[in-house]
N, C-alpha and C. Protein backbone atom coordinates (compact mmCIF):
# COMPACT_ATOMS: atom_id res chain seq x y z
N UNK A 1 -191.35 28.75 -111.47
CA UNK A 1 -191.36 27.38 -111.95
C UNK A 1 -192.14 27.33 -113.26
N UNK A 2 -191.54 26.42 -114.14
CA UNK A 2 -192.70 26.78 -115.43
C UNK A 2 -192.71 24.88 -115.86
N UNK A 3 -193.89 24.90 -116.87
CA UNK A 3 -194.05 23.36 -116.86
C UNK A 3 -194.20 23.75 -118.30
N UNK A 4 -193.50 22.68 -119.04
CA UNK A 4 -193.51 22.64 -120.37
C UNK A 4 -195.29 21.97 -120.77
N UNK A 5 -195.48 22.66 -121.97
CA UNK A 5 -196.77 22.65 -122.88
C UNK A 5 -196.84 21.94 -123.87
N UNK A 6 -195.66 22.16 -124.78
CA UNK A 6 -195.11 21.59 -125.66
C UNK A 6 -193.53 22.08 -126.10
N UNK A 7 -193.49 21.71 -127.58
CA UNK A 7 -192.02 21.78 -127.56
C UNK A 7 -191.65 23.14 -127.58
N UNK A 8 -192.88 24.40 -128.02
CA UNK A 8 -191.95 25.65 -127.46
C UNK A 8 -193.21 26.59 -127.12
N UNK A 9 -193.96 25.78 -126.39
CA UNK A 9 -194.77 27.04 -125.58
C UNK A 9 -194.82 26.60 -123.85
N UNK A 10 -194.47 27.76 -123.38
CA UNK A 10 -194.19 27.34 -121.63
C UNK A 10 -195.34 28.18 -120.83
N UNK A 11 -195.75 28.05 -119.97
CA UNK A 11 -196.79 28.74 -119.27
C UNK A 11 -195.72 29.00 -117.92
N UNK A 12 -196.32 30.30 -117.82
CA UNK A 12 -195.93 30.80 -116.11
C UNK A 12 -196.64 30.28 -115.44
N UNK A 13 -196.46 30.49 -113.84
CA UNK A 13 -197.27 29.90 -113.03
C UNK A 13 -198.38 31.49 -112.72
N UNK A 14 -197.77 32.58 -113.72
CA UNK A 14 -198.67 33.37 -113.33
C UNK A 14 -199.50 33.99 -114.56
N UNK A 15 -199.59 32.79 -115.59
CA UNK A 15 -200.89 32.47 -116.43
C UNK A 15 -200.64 32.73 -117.64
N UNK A 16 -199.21 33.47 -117.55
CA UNK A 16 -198.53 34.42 -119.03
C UNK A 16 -198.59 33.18 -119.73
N UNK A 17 -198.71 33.10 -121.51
CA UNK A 17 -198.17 32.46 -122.27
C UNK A 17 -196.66 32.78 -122.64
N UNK A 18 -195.95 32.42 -122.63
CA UNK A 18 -194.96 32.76 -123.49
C UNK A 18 -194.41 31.55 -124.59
N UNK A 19 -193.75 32.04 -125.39
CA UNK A 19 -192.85 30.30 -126.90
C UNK A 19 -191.96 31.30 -126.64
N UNK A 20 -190.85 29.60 -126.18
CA UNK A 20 -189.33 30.10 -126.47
C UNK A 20 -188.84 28.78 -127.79
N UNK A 21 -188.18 29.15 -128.28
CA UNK A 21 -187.34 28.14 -129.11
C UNK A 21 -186.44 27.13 -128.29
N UNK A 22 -186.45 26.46 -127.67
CA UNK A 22 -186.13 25.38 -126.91
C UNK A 22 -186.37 24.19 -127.06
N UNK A 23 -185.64 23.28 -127.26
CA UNK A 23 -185.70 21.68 -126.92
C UNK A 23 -185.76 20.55 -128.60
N UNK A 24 -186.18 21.28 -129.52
CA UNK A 24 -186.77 20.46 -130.93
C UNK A 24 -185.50 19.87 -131.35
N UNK A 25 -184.64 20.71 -131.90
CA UNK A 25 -183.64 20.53 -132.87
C UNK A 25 -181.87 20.12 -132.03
N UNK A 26 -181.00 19.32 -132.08
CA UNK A 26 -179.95 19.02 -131.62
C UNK A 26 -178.89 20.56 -132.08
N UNK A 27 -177.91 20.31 -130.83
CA UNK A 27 -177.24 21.86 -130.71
C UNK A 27 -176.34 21.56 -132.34
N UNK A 28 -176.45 22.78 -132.73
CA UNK A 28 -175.52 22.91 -134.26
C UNK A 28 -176.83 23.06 -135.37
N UNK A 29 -178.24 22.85 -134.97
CA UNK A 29 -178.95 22.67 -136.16
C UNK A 29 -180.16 23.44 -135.36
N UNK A 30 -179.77 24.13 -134.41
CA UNK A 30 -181.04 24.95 -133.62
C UNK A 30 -181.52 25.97 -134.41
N UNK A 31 -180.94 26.30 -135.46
CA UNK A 31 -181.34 27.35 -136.33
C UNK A 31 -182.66 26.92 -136.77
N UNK A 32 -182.49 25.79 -137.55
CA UNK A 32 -183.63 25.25 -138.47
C UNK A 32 -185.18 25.18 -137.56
N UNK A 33 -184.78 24.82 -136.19
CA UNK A 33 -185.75 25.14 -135.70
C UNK A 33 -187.27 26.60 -135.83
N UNK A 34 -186.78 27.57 -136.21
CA UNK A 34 -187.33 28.70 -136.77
C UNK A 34 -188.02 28.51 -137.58
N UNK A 35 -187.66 27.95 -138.83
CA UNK A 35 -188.69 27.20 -139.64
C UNK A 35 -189.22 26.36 -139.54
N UNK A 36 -189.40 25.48 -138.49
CA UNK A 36 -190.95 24.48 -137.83
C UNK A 36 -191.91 25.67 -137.20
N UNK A 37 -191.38 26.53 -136.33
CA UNK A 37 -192.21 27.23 -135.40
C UNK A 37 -192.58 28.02 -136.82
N UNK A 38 -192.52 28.48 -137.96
CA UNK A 38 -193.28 29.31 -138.76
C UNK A 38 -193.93 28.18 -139.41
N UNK A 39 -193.58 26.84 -139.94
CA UNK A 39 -194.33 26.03 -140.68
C UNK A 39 -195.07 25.73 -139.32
N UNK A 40 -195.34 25.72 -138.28
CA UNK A 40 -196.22 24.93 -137.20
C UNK A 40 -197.50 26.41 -136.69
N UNK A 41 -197.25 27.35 -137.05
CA UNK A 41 -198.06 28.80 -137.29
C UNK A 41 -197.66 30.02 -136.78
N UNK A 42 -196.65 29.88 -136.15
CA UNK A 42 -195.88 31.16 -135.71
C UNK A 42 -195.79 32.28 -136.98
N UNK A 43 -195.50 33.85 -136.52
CA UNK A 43 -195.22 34.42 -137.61
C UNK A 43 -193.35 34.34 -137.53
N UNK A 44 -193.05 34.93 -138.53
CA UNK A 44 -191.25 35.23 -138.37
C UNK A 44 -191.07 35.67 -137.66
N UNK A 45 -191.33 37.29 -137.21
CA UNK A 45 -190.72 38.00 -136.37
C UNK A 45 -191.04 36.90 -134.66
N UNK A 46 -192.38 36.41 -134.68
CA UNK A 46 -192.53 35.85 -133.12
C UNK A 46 -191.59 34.91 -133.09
N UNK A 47 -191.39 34.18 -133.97
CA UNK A 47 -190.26 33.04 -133.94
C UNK A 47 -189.19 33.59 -133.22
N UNK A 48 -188.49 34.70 -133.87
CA UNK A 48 -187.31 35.33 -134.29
C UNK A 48 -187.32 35.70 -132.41
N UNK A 49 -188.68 36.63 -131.76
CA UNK A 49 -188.49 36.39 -130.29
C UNK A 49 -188.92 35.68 -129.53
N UNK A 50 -189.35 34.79 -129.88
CA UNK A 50 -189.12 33.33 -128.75
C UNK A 50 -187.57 33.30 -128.58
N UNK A 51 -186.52 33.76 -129.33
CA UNK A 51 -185.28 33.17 -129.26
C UNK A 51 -184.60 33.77 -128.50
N UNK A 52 -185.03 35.34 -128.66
CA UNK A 52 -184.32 36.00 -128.03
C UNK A 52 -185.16 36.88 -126.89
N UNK A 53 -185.93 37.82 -126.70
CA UNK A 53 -186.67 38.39 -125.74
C UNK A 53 -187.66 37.65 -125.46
N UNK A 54 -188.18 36.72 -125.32
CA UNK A 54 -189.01 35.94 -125.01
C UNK A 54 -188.29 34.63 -124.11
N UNK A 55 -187.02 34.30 -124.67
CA UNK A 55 -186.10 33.81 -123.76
C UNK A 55 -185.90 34.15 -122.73
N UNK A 56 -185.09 35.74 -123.11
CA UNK A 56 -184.62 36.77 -121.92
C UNK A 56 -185.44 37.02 -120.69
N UNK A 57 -186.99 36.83 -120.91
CA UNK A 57 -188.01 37.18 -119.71
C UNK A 57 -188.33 36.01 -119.44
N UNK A 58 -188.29 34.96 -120.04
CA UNK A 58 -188.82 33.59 -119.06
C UNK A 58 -187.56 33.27 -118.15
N UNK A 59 -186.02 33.70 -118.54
CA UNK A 59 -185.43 33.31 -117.81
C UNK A 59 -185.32 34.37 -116.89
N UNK A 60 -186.04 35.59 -116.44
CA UNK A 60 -185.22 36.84 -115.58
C UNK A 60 -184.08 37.34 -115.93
N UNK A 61 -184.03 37.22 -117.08
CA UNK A 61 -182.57 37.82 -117.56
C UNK A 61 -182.97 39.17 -118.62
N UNK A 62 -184.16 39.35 -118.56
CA UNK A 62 -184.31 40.41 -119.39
C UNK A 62 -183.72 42.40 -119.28
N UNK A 63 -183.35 42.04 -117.80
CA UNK A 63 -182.42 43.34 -117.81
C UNK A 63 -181.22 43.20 -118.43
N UNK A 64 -180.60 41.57 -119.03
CA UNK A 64 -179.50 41.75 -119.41
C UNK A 64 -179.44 41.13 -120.67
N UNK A 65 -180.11 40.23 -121.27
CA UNK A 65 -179.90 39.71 -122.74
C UNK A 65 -181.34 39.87 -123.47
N UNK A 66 -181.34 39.71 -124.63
CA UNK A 66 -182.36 39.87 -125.35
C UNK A 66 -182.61 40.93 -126.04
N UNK A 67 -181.72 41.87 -126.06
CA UNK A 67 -181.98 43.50 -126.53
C UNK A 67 -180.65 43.51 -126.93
N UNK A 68 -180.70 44.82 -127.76
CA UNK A 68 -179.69 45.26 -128.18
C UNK A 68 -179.53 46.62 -127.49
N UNK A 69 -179.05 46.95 -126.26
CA UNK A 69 -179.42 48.65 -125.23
C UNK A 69 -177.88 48.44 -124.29
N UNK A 70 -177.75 49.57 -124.07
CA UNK A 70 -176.87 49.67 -123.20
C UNK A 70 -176.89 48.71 -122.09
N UNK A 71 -175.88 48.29 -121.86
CA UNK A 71 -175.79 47.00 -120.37
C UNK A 71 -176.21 45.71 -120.68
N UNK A 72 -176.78 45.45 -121.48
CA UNK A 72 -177.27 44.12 -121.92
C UNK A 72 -175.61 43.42 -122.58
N UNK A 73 -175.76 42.07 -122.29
CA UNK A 73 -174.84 41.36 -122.96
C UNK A 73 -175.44 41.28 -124.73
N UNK A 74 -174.66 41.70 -125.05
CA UNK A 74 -175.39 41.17 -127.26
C UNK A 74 -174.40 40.37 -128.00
N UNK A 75 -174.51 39.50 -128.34
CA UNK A 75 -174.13 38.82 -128.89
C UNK A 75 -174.56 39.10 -130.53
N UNK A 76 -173.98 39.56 -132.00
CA UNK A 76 -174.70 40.14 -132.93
C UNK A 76 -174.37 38.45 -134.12
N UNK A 77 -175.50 38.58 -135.04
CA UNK A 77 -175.12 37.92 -135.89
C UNK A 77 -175.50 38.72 -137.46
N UNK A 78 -175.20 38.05 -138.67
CA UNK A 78 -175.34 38.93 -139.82
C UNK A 78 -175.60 37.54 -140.62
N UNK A 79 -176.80 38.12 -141.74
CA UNK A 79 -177.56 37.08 -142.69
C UNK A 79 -177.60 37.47 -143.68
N UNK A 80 -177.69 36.68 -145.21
CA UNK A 80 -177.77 37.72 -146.34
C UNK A 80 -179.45 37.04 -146.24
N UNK A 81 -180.12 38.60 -145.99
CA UNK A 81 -181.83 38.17 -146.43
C UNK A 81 -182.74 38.96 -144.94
N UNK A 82 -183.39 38.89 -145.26
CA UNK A 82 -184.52 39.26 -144.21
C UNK A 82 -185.29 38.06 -143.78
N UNK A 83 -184.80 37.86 -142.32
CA UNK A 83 -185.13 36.56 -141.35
C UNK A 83 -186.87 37.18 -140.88
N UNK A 84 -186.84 38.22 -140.98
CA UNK A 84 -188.60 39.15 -140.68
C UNK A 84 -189.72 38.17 -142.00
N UNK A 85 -188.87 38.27 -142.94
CA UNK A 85 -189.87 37.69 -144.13
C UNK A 85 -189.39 36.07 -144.46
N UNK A 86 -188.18 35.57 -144.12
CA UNK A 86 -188.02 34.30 -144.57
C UNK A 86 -187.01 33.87 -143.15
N UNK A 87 -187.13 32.87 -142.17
CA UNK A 87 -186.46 32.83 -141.07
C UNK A 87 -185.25 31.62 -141.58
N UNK A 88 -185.49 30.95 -142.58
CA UNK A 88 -184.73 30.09 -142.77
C UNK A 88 -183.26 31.05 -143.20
N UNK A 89 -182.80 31.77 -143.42
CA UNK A 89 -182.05 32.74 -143.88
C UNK A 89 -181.39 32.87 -142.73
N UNK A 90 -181.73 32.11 -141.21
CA UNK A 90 -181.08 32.30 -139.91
C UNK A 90 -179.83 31.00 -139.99
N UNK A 91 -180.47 30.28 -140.71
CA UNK A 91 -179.70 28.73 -141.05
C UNK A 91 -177.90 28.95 -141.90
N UNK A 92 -178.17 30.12 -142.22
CA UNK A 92 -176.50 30.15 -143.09
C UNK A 92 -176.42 31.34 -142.34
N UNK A 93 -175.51 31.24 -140.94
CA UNK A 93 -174.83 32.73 -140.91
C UNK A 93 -173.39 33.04 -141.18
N UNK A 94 -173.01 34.29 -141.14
CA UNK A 94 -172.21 34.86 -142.55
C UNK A 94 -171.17 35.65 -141.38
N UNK A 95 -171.84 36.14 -140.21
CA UNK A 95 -171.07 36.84 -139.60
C UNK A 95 -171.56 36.87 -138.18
N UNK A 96 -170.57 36.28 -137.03
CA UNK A 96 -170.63 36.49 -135.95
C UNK A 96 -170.29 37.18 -134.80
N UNK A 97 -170.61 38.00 -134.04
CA UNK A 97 -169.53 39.10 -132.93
C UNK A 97 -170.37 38.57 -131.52
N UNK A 98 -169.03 38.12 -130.73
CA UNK A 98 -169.31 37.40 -129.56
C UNK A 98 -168.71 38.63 -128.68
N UNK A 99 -169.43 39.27 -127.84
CA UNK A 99 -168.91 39.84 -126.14
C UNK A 99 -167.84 40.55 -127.06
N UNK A 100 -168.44 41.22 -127.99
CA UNK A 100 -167.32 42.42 -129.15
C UNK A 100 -166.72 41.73 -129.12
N UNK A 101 -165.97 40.32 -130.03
CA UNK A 101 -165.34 40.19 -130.62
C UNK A 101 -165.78 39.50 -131.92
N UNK A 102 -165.38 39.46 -132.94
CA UNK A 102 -165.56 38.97 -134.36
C UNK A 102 -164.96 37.29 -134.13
N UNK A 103 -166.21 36.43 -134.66
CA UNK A 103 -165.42 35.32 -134.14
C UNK A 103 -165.92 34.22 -135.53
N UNK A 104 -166.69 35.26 -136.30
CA UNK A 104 -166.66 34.64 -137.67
C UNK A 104 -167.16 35.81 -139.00
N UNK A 105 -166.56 35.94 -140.13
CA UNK A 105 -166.67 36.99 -141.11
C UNK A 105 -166.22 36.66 -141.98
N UNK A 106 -167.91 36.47 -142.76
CA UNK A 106 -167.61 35.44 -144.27
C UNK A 106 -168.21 36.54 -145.04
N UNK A 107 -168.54 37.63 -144.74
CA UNK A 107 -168.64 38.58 -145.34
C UNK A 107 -167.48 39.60 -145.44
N UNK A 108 -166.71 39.61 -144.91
CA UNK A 108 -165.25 40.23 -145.72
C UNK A 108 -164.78 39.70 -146.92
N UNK A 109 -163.97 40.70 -147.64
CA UNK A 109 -163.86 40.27 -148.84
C UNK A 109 -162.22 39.51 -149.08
N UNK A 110 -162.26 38.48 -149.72
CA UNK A 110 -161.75 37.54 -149.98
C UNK A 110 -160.47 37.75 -150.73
């Protein structure tokens, strides 16, 4: 059971801190969210896993999402920029591959 803290830090009931990216921003603009949690003091990369492995273990799903490893579901995306040094760069993506398939590629050439 976990009880919300605020808008993205959750406590276990067994004392862990964990921040997931959850709840701020309306679906289609959840990206931008990344850049509050770094303007609010997060670094990039922690942002970057609140979203994804930090997700994956608050929900028990960490044997299967959150990684990029054999057996895990991955879902990949592609950015022009380094989301490590600037997360807003998560806000325009360029290329998507859903459950291996390509389901957006704005980086092919034209």
């Amino acid at each position: 059971m976990l009880r919300i803290y605020s808008h993205f830090t959750l406590f276990t009931l067994l004392g862990r801190l964990k921040r997931t990216d959850s709840g701020v921003h309306p679906h289609g603009d959840n990206a931008k969210q990344f850049g509050k949690m770094v303007e609010w003091g997060m670094k990039p990369l922690d942002a970057i896993q609140a979203a994804t492995v930090n997700a994956a273990d608050l929900l028990g799903w960490a044997d299967k999402i959150g990684a990029l490893e054999t057996g895990h579901y991955a879902d990949l995306i592609a950015v022009s920029g380094d989301p490590a040094s600037d997360v807003r760069v998560l806000e325009s993506i360029k290329f998507v591959m859903k459950g291996g398939a390509v389901v957006r590629n704005d980086l092919a050439a034209k």
